[in-house]
C-alpha atoms as a PDB file:
ATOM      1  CA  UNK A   1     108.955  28.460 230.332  1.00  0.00           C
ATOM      2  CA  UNK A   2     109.276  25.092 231.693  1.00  0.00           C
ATOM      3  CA  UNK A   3     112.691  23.289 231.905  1.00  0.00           C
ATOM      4  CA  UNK A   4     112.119  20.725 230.195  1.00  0.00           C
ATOM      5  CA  UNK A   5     110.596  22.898 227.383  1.00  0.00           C
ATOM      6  CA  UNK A   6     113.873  25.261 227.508  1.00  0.00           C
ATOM      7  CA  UNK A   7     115.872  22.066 227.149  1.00  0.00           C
ATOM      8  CA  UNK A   8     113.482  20.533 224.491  1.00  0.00           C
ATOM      9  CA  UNK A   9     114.507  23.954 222.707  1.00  0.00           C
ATOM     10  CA  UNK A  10     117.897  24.035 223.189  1.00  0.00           C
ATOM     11  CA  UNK A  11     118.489  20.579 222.020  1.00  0.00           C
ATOM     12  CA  UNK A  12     116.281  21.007 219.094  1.00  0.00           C
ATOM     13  CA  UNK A  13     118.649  24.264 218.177  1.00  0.00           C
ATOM     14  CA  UNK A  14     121.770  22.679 218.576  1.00  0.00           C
ATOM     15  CA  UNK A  15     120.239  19.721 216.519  1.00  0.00           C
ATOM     16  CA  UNK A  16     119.163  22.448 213.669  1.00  0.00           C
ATOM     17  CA  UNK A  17     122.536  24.048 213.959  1.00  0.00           C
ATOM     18  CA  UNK A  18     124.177  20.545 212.849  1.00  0.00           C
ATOM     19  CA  UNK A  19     121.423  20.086 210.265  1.00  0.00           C
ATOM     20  CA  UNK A  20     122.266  23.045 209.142  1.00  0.00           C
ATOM     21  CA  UNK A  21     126.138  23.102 209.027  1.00  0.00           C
ATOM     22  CA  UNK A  22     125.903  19.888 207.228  1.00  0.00           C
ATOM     23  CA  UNK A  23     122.881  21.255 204.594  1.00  0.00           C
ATOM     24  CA  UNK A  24     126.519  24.766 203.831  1.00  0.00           C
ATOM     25  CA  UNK A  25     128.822  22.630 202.664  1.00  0.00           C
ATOM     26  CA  UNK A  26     129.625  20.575 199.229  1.00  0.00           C
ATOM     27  CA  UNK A  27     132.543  17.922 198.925  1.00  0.00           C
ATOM     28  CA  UNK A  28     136.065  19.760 199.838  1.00  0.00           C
ATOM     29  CA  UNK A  29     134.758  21.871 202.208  1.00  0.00           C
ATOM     30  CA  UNK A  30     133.551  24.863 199.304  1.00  0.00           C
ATOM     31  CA  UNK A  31     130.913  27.230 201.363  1.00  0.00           C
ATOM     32  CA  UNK A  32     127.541  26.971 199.497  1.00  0.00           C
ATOM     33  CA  UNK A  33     124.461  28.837 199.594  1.00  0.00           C
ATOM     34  CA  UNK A  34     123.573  29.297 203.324  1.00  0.00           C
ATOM     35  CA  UNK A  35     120.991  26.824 204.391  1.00  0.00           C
ATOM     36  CA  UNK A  36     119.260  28.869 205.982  1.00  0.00           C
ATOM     37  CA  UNK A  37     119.180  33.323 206.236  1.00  0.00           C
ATOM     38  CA  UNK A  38     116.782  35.484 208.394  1.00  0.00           C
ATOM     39  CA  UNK A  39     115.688  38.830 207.331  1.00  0.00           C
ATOM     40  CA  UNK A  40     113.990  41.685 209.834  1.00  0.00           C
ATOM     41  CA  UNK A  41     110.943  42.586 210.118  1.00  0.00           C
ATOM     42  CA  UNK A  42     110.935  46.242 209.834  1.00  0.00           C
ATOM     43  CA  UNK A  43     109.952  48.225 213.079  1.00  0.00           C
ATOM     44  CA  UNK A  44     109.747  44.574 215.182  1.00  0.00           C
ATOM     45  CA  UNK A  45     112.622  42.281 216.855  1.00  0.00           C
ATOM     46  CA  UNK A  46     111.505  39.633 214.159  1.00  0.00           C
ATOM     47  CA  UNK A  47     112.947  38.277 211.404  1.00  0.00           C
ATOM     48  CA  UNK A  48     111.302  36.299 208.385  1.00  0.00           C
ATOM     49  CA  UNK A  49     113.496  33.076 208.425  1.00  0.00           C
ATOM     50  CA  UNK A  50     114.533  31.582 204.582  1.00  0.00           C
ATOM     51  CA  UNK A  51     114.997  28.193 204.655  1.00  0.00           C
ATOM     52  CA  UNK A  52     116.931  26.076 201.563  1.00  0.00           C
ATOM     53  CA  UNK A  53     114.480  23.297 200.052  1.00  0.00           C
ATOM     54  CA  UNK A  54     117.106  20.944 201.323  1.00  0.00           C
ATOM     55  CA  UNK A  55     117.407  22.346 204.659  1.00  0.00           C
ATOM     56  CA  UNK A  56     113.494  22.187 204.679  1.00  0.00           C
ATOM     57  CA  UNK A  57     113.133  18.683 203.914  1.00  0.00           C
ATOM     58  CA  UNK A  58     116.186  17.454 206.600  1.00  0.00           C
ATOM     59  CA  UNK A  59     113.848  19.361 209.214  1.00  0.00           C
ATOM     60  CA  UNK A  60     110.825  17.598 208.106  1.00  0.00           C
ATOM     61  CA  UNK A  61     109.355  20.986 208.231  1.00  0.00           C
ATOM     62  CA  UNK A  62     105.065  20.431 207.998  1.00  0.00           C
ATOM     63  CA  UNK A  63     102.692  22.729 208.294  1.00  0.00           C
ATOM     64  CA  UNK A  64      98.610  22.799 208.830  1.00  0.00           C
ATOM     65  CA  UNK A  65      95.526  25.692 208.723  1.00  0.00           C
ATOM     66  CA  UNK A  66      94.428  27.517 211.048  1.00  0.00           C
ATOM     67  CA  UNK A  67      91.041  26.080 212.309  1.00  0.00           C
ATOM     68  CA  UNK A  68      87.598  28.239 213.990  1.00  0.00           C
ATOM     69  CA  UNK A  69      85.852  26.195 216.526  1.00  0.00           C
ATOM     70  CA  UNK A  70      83.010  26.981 219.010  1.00  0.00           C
ATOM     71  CA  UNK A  71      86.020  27.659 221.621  1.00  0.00           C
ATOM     72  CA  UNK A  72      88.223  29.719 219.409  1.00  0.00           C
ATOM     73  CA  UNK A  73      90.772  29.892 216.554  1.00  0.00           C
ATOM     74  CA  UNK A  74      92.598  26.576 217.132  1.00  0.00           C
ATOM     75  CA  UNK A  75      95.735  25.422 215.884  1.00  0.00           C
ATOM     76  CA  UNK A  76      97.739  21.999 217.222  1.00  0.00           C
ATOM     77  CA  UNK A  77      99.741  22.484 220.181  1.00  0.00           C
ATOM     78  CA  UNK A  78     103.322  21.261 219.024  1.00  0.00           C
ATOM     79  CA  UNK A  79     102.433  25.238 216.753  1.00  0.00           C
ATOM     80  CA  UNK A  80     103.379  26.964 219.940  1.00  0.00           C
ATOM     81  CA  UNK A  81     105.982  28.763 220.947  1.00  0.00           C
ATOM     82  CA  UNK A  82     106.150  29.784 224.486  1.00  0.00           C
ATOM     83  CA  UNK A  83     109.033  32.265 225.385  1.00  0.00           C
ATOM     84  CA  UNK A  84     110.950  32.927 228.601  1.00  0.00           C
ATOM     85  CA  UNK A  85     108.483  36.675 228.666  1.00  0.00           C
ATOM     86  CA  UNK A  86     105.326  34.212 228.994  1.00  0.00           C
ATOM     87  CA  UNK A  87     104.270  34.965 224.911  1.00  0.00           C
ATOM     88  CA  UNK A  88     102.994  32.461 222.846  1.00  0.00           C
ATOM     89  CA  UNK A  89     104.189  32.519 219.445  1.00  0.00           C
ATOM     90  CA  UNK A  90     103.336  31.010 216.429  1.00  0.00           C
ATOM     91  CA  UNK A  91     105.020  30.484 213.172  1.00  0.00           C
ATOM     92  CA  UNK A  92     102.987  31.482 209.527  1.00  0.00           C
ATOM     93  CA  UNK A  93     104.279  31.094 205.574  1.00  0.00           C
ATOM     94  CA  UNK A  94     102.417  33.075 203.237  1.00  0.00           C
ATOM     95  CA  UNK A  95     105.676  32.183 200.649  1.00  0.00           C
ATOM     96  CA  UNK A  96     107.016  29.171 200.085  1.00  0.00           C
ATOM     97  CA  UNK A  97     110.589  28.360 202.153  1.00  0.00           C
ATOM     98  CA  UNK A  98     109.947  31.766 204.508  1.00  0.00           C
ATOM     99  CA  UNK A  99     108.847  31.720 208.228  1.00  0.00           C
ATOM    100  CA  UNK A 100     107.994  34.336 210.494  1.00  0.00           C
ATOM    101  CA  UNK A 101     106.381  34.668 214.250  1.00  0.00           C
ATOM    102  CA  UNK A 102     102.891  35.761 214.802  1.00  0.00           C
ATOM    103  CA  UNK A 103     101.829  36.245 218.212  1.00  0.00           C
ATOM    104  CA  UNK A 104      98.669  34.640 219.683  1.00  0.00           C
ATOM    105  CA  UNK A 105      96.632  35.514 222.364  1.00  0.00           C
ATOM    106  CA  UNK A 106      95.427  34.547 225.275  1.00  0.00           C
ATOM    107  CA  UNK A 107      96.127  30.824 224.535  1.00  0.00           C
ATOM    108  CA  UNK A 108      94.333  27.984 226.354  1.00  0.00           C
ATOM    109  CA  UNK A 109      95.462  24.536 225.772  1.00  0.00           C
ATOM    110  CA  UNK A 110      93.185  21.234 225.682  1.00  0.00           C
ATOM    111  CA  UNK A 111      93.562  17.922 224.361  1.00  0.00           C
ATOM    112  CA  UNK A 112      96.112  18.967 221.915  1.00  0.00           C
ATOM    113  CA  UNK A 113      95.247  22.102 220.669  1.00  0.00           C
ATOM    114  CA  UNK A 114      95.887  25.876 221.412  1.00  0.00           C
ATOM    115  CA  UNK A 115      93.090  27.632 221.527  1.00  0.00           C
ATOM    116  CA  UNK A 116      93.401  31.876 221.304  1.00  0.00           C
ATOM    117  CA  UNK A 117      91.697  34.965 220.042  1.00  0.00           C
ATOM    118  CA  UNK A 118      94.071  37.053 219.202  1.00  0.00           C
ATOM    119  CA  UNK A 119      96.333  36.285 216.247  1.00  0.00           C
ATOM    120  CA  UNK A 120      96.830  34.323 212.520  1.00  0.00           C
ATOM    121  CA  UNK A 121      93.244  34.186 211.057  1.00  0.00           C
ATOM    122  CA  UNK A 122      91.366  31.038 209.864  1.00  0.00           C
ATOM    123  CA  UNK A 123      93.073  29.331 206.726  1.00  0.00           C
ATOM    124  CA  UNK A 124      96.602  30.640 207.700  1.00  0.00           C
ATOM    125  CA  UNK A 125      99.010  28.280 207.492  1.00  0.00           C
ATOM    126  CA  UNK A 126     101.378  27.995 210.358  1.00  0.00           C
ATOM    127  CA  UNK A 127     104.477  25.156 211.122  1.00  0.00           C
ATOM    128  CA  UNK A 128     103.468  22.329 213.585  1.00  0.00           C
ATOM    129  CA  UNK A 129     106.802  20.355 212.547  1.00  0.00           C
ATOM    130  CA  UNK A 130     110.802  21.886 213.600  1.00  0.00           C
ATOM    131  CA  UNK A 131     108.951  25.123 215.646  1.00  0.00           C
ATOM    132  CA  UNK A 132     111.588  24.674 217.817  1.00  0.00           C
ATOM    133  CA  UNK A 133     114.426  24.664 215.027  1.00  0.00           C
ATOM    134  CA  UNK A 134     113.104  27.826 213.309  1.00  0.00           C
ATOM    135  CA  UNK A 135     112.754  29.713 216.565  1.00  0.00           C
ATOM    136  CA  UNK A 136     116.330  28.668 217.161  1.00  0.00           C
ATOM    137  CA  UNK A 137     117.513  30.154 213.895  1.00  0.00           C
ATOM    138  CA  UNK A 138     115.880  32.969 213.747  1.00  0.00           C
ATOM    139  CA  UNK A 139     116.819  34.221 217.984  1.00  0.00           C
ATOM    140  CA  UNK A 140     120.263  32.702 217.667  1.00  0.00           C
ATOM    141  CA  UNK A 141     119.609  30.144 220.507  1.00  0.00           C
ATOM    142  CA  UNK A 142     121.828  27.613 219.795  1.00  0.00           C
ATOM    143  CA  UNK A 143     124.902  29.103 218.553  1.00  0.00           C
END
C-alpha cells in the first residue's frame, strides 16, 4: 500500500472515529446506542459492520452496482480497498445499515474503474463513499 493511501486511511479513520464519538452521545454526556457495532463473520477474520442511520448519513455513506463490461466485472475505483497483504477488497450490503468485505480478484485499474474476475457478482451493491471509514471500523485502525 502506498503512503499516501495508508495516510488517506488513517486520516479517514481517525475522522470516522470523531464522527462516530460525536453520533454515542446525547446532551449530558448519557451513552446512547453505539453508532456503529461489527459482528464476525463466522470461520473468516471479517466482521459485518452495523452502522446507525445517523452515523450513515454523517459519513455520506453511497453506494452503486456492480457493472459487466467487455473487460470484466467493473466497479468505480474509490470501491477499493487495497491492504498492506496486496488484497483488494471491496465492501457489499445485501441489508440495509450492514457492511461487509468481499474480496476481488485480480484487479486492474483504468480510467476510474476496477476491473476483476473474481468476486461480488453483477447487480451487487457495494460502497464507493466512506470505504475508508468502514474499513477503519471494522479492523480497528484508528483507535
Amino acid at each position: 500500500m502506498r503512503a499516501s493511501t495508508r495516510r488517506t486511511a488513517g486520516v479517514a479513520a481517525l475522522a470516522l472515529a470523531l464522527i462516530l464519538t460525536a453520533c454515542g452521545r446525547g446532551d449530558g454526556g448519557l451513552e446512547l446506542e453505539p453508532p456503529a457495532t461489527k459482528v464476525k463473520i463466522e470461520g473468516t477474520d471479517r466482521y459485518v459492520v452495523h452502522v446507525t442511520e445517523k452515523a450513515a448519513e454523517r459519513l455520506d455513506i453511497n453506494t452503486t452496482e456492480v457493472s459487466e463490461t467487455e473487460q470484466g466485472l467493473a466497479v468505480p475505483s474509490a470501491a477499493v480497498i487495497l491492504e498492506p497483504d496486496g488484497r483488494f477488497w471491496v465492501y457489499v450490503t445485501d441489508e440495509p445499515l450492514a457492511y461487509h468485505r468481499e474480496e476481488i480478484s485480480p484487479v486492474r485499474e483504468e480510467g476510474g474503474w476496477a476491473y476483476y474476475e473474481n468476486g461480488p457478482g453483477p447487480g451487487t451493491t457495494v460502497v464507493i463513499e466512506s470505504v475508508a471509514e468502514l474499513w477503519g471500523e471494522e479492523t480497528g485502525v484508528g483507535k
